[in-house]
N, C-alpha and C. Protein backbone atom coordinates (compact mmCIF):
# COMPACT_ATOMS: atom_id res chain seq x y z
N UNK A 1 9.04 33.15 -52.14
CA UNK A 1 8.49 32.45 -50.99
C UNK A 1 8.97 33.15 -49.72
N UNK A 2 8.10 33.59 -48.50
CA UNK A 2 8.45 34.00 -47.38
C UNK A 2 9.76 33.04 -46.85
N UNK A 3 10.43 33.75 -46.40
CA UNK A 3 11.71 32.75 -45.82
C UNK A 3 11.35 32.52 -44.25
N UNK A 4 10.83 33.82 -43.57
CA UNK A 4 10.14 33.23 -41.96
C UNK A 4 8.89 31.86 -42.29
N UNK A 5 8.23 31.70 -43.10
CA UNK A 5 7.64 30.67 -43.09
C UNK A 5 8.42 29.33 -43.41
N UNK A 6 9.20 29.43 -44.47
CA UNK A 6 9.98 28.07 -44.97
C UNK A 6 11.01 27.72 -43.07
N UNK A 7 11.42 28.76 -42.10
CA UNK A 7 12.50 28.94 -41.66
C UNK A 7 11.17 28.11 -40.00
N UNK A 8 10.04 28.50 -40.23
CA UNK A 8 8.84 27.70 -39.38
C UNK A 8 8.64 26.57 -39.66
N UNK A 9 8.31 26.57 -41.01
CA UNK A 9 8.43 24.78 -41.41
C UNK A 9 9.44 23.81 -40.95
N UNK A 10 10.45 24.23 -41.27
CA UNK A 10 11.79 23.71 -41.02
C UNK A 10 12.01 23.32 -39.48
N UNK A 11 11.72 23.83 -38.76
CA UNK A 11 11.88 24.02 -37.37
C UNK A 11 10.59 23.25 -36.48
N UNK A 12 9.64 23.26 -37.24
CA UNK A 12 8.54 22.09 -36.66
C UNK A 12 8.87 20.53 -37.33
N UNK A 13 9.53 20.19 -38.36
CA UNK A 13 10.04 19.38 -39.10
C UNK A 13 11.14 18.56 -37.70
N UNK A 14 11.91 19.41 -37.48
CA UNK A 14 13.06 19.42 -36.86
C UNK A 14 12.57 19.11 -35.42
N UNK A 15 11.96 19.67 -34.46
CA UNK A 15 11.62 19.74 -33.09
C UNK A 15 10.43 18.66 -33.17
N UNK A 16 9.89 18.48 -33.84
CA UNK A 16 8.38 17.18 -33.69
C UNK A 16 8.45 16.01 -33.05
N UNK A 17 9.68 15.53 -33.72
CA UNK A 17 9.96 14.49 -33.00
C UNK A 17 11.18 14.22 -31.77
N UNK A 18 11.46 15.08 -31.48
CA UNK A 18 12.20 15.95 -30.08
C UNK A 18 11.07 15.76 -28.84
N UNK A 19 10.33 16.44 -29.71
CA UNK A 19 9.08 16.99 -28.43
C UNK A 19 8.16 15.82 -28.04
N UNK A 20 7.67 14.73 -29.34
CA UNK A 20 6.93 13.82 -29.07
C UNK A 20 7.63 12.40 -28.35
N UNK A 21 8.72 12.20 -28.13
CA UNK A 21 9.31 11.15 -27.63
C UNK A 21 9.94 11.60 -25.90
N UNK A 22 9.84 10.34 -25.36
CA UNK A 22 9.31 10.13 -23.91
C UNK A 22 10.80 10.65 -24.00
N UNK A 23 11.45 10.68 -22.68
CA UNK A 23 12.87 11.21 -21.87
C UNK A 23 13.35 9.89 -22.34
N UNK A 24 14.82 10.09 -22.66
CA UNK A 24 15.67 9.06 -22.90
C UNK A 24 15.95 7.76 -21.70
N UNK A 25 15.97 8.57 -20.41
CA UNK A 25 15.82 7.90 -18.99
C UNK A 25 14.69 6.97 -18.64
N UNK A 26 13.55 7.33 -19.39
CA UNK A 26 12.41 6.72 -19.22
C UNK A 26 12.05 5.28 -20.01
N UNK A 27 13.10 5.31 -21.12
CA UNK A 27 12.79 4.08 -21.77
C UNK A 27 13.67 3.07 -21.51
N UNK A 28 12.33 2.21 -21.24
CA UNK A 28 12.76 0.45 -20.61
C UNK A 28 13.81 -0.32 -22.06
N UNK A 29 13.78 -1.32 -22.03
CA UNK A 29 14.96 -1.79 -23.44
C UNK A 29 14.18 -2.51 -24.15
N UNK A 30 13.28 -2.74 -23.89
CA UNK A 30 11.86 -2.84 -24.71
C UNK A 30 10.96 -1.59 -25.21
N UNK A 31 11.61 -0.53 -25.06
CA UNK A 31 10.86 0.96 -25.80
C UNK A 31 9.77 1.10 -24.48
N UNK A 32 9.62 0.54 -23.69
CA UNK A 32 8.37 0.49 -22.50
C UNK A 32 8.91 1.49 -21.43
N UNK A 33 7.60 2.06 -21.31
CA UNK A 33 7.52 3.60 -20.20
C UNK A 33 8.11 3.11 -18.86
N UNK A 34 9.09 3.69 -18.22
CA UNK A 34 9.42 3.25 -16.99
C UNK A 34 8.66 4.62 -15.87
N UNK A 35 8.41 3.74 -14.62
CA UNK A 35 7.77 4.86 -13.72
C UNK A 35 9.37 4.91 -12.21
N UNK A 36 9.33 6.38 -11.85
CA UNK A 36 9.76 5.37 -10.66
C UNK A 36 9.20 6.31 -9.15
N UNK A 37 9.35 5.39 -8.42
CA UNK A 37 8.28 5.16 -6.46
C UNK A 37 9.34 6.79 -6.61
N UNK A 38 8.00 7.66 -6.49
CA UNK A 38 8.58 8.38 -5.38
C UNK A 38 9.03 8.93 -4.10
N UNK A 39 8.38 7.32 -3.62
CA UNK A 39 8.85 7.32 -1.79
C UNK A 39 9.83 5.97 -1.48
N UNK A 40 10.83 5.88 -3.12
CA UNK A 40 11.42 4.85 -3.17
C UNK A 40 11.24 3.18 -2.89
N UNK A 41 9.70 3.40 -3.13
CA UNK A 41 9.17 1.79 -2.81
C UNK A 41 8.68 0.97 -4.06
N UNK A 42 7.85 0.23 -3.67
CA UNK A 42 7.74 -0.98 -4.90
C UNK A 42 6.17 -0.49 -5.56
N UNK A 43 6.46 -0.64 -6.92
CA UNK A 43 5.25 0.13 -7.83
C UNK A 43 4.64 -1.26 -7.82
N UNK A 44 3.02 -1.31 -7.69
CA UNK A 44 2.07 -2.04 -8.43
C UNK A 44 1.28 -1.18 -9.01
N UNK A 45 1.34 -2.22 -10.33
CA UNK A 45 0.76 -1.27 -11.19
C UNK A 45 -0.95 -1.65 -11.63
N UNK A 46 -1.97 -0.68 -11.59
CA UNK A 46 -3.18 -1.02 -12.22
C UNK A 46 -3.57 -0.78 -13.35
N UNK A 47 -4.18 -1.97 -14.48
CA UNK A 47 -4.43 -1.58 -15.35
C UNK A 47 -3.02 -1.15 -16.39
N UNK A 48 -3.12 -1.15 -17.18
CA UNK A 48 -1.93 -0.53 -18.35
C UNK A 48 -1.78 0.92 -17.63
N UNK A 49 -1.50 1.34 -16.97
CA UNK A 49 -0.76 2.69 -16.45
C UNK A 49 -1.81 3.34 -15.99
N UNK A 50 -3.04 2.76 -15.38
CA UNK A 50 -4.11 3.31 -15.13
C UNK A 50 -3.71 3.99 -13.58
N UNK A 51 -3.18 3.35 -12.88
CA UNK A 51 -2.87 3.92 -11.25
C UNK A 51 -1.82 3.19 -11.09
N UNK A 52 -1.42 3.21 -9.98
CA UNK A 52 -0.33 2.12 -8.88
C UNK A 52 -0.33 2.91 -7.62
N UNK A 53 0.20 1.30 -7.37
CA UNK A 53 -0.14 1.81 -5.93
C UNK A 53 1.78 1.63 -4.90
N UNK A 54 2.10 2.35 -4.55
CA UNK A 54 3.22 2.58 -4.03
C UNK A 54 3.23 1.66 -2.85
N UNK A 55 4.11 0.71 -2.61
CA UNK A 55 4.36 0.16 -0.96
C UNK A 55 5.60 0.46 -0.44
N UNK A 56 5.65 0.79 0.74
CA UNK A 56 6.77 0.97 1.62
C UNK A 56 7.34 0.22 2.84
N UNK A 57 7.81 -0.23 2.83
CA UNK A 57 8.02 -1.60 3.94
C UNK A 57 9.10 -1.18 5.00
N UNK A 58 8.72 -1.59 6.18
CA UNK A 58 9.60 -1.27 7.33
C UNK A 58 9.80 -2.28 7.78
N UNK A 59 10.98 -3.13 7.73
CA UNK A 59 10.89 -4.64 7.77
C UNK A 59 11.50 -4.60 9.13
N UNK A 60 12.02 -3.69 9.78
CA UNK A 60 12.67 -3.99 10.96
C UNK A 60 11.23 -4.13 12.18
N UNK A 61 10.33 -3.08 11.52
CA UNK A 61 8.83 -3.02 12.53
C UNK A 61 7.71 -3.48 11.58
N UNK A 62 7.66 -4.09 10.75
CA UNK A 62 6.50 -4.64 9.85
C UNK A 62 5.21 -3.47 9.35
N UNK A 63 5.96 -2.40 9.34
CA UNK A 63 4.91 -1.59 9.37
C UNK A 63 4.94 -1.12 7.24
N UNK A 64 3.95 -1.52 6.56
CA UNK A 64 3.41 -1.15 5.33
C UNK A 64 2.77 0.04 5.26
N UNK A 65 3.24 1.06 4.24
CA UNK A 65 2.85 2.21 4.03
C UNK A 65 2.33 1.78 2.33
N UNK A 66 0.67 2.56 1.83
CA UNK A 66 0.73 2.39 0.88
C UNK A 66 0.40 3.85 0.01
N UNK A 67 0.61 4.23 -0.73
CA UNK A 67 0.37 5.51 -1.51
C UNK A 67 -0.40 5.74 -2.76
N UNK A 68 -1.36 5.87 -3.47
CA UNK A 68 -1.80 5.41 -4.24
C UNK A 68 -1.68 6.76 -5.30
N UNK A 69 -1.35 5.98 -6.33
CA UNK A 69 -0.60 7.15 -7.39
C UNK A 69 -1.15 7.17 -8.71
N UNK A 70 -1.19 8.22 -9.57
CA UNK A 70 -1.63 8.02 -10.71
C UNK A 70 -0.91 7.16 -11.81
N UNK A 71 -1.18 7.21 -13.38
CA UNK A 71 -1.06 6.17 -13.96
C UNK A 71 0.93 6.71 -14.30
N UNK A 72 1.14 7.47 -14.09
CA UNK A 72 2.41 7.98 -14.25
C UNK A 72 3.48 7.91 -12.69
N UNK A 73 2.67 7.03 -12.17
CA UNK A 73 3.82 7.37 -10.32
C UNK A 73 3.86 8.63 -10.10
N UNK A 74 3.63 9.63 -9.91
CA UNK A 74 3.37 10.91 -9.40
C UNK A 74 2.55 11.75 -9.01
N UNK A 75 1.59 11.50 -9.50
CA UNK A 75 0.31 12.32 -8.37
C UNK A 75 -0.39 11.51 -7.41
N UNK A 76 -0.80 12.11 -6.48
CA UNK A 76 -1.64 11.24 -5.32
C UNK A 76 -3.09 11.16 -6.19
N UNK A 77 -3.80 9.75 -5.81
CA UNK A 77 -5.07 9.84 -6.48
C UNK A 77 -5.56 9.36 -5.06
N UNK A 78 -6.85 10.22 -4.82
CA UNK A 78 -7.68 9.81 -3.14
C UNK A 78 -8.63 8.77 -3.75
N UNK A 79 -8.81 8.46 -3.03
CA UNK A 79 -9.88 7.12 -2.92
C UNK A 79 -10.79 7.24 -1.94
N UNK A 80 -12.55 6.36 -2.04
CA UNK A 80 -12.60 6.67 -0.83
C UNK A 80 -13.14 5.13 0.08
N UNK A 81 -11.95 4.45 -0.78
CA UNK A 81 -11.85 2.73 0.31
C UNK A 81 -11.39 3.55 1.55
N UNK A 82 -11.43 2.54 2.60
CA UNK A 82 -11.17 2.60 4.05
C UNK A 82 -10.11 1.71 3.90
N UNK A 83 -9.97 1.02 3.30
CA UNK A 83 -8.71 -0.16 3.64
C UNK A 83 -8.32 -1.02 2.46
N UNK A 84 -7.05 -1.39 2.64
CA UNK A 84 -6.40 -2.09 1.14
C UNK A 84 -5.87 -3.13 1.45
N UNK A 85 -6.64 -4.52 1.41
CA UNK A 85 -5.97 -5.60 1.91
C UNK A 85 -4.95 -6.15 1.06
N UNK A 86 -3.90 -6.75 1.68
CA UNK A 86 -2.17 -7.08 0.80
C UNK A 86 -2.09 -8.45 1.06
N UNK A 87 -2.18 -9.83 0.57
CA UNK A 87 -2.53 -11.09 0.54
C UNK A 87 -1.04 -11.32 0.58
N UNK A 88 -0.15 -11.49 1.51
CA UNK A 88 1.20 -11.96 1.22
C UNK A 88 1.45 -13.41 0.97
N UNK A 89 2.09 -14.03 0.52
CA UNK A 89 2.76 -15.57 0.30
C UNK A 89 4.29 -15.16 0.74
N UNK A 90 4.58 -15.95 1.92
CA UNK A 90 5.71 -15.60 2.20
C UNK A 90 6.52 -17.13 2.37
N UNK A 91 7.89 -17.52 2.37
CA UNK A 91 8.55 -18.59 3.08
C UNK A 91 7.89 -19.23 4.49
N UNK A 92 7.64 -17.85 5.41
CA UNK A 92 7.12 -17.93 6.83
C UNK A 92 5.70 -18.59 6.37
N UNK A 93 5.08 -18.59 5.48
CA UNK A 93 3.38 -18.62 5.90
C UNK A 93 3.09 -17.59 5.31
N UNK A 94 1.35 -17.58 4.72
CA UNK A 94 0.37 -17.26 4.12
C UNK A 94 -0.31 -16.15 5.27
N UNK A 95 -0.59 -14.61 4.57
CA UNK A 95 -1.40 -13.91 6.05
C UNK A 95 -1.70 -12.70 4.98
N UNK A 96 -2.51 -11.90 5.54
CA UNK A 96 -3.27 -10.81 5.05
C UNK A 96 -2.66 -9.82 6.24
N UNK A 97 -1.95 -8.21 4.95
CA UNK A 97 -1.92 -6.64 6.00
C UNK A 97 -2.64 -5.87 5.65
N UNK A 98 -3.89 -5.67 6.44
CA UNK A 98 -4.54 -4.45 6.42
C UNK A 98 -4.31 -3.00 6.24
N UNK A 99 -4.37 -2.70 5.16
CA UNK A 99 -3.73 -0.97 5.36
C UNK A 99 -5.00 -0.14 5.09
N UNK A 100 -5.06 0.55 6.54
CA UNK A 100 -6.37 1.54 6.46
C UNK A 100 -5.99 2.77 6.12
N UNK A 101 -6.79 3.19 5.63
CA UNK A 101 -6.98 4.99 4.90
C UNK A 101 -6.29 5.62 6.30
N UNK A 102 -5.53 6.48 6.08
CA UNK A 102 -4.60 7.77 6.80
C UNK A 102 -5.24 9.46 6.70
N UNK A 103 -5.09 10.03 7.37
CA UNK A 103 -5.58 11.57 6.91
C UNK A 103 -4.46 12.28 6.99
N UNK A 104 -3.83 13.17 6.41
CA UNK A 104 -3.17 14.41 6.99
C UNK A 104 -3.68 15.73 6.60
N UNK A 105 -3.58 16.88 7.37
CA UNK A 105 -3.81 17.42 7.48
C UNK A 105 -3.75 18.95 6.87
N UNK A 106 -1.87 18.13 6.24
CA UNK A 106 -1.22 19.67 5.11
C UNK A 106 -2.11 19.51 4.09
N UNK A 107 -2.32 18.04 3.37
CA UNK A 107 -3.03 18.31 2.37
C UNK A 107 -4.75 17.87 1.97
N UNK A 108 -5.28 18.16 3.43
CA UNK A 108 -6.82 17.93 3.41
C UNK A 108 -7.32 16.34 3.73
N UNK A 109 -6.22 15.90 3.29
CA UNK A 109 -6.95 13.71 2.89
C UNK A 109 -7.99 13.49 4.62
N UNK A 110 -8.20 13.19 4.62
CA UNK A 110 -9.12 12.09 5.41
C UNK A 110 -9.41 10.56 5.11
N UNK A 111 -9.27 9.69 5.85
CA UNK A 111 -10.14 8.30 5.66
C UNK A 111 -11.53 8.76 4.96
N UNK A 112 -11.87 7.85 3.94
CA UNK A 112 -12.59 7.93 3.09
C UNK A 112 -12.62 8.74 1.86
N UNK A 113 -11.43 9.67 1.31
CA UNK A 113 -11.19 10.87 0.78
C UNK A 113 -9.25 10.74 0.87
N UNK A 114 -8.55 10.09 0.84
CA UNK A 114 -7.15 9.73 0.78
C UNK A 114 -6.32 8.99 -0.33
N UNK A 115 -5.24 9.21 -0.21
CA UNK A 115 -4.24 8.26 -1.04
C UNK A 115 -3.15 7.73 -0.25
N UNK A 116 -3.52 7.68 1.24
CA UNK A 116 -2.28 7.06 1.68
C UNK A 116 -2.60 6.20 2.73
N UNK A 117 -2.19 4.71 2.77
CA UNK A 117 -2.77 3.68 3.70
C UNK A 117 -2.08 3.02 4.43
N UNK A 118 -1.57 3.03 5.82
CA UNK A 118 -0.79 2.20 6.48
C UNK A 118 -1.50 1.14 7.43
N UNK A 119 -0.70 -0.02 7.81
CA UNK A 119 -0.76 -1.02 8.41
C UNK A 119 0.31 -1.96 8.72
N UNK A 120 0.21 -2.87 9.24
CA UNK A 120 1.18 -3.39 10.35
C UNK A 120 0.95 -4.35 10.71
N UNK A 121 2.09 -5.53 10.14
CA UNK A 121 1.31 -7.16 10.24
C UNK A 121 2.85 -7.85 10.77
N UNK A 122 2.82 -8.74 12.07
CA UNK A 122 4.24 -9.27 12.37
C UNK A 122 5.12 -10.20 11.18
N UNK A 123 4.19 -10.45 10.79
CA UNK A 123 4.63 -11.52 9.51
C UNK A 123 5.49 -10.75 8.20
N UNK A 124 5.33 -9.72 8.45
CA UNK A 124 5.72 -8.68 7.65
C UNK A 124 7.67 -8.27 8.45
N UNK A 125 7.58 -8.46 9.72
CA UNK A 125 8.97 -8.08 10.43
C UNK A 125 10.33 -9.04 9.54
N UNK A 126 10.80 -8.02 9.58
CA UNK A 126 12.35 -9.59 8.53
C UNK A 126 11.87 -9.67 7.23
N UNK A 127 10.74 -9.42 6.79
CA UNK A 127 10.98 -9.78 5.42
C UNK A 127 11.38 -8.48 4.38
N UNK A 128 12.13 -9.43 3.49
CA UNK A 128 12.72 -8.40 2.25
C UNK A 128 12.20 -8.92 0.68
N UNK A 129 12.15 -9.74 0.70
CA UNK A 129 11.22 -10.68 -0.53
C UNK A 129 9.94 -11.30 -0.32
N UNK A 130 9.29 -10.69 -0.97
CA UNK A 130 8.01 -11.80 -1.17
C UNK A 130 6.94 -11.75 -1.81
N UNK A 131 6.06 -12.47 -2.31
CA UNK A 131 4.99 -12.60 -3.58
C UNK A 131 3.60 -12.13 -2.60
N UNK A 132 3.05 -11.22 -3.27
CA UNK A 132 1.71 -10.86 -2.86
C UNK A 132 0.72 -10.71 -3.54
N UNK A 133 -0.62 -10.13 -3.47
CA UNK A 133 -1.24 -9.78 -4.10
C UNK A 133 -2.55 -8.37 -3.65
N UNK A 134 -3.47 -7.42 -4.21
CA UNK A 134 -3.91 -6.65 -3.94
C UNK A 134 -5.52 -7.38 -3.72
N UNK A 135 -5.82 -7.35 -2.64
CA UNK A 135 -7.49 -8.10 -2.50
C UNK A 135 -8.46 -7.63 -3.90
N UNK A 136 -8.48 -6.08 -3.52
CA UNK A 136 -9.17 -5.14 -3.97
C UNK A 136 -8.98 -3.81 -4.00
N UNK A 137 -9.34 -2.96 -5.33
CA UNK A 137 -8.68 -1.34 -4.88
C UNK A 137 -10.09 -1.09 -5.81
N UNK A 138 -10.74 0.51 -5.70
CA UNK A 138 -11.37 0.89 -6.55
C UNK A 138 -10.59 1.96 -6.76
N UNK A 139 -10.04 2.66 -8.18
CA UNK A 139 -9.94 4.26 -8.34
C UNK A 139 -10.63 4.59 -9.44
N UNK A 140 -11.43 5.47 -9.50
CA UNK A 140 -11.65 6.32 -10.54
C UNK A 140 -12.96 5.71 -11.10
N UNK A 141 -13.82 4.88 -9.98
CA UNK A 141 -14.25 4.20 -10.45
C UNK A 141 -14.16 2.29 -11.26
N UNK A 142 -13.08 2.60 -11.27
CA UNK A 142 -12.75 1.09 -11.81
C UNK A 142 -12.57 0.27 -10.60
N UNK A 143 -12.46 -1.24 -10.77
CA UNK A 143 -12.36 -2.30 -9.98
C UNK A 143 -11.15 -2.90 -10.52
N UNK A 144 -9.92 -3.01 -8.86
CA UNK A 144 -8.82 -4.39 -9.58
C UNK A 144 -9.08 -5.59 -8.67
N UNK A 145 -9.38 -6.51 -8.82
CA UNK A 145 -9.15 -7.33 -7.60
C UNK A 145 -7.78 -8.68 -7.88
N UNK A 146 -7.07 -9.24 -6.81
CA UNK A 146 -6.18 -9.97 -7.11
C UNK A 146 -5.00 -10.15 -7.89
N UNK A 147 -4.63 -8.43 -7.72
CA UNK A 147 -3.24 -8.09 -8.95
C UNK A 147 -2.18 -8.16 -8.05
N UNK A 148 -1.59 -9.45 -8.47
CA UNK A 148 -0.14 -9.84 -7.99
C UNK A 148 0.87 -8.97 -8.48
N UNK A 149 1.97 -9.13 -7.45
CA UNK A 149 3.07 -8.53 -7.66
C UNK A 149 4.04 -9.24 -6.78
N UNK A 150 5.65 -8.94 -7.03
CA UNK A 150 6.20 -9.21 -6.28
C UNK A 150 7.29 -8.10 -5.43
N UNK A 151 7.44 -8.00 -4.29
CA UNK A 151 7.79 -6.81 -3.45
C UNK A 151 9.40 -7.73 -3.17
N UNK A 152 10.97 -6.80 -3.76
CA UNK A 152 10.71 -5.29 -3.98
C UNK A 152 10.80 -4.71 -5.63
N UNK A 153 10.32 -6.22 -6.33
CA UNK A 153 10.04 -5.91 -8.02
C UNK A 153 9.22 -4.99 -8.64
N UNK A 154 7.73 -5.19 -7.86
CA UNK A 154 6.41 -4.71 -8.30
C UNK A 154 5.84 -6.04 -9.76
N UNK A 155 5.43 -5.53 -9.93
CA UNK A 155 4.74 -6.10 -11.58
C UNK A 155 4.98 -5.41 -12.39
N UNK A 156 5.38 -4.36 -12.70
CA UNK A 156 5.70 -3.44 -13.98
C UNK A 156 6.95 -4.34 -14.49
N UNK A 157 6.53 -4.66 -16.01
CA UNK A 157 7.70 -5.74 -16.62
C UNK A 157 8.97 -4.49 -17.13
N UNK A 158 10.27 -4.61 -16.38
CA UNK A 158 11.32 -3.83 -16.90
C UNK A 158 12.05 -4.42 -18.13
């Protein structure tokens, strides 16, 4: 019997399941895929890992940044909504933050053609907790409407 073949076998035997299992870092304690914000903010997630959408909160100026990411938290996915309404439930009172489509310029985006949405609601100043929800997003074609989360949890079950 060839010994470079038995010495190939052996070694795909060996590495298969090396190669097919997620990063040790990545698994939740339920065996479940963990993502994490790469602009250190709160993941909502669409769909079973279909997108999310990144929020960033400036609670000292109420200003919401949103990023919209693929089903893994890491790539930008453009869209071409104009705006991403954020339905907050807060202690203070019940209010809607508008976050309209952004352009920059390093990497082409424009309103209508983007993945990144800011807006700016007073009701939003001081807060660090609170239950929201997504009006509406389209990516990729699909529709989410009314996917709660809570900020700075997200909805992804850890």
């Amino acid at each position: 019997m060839n010994t470079r073949l038995v010495a190939a076998g052996v070694l795909v035997v060996f590495l298969t399941p090396i190669l097919m299992s997620c990063d040790s870092k990545d698994e939740g304690k339920a065996g479940k895929h963990e993502h994490h914000a790469p602009h250190q903010g709160t993941l909502v997630e669409f769909g079973e890992e279909f997108a999310h959408l990144e929020l960033v909160l400036d609670p000292a100026t109420g200003q919401l940044t949103g990023y919209l990411l693929d089903g893994e938290a890491e790539k930008p996915v453009r869209i071409e909504q104009r705006e991403i309404q954020v339905n907050v439930q807060a202690k203070t009172g019940d209010f809607a933050a508008v976050l309209k489509a952004v352009g920059n310029a390093l990497t082409g985006e424009k309103p209508g053609d983007t993945s990144q949405f800011e807006g700016h609601a007073d009701g939003l100043k001081g807060l660090k907790v609170f239950d929201a929800s997504i009006a509406k997003v389209t990516v990729k074609g699909k529709d989410f409407a009314g996917v709660p989360f809570n900020f700075p949890k997200g909805n992804e079950e850890k």
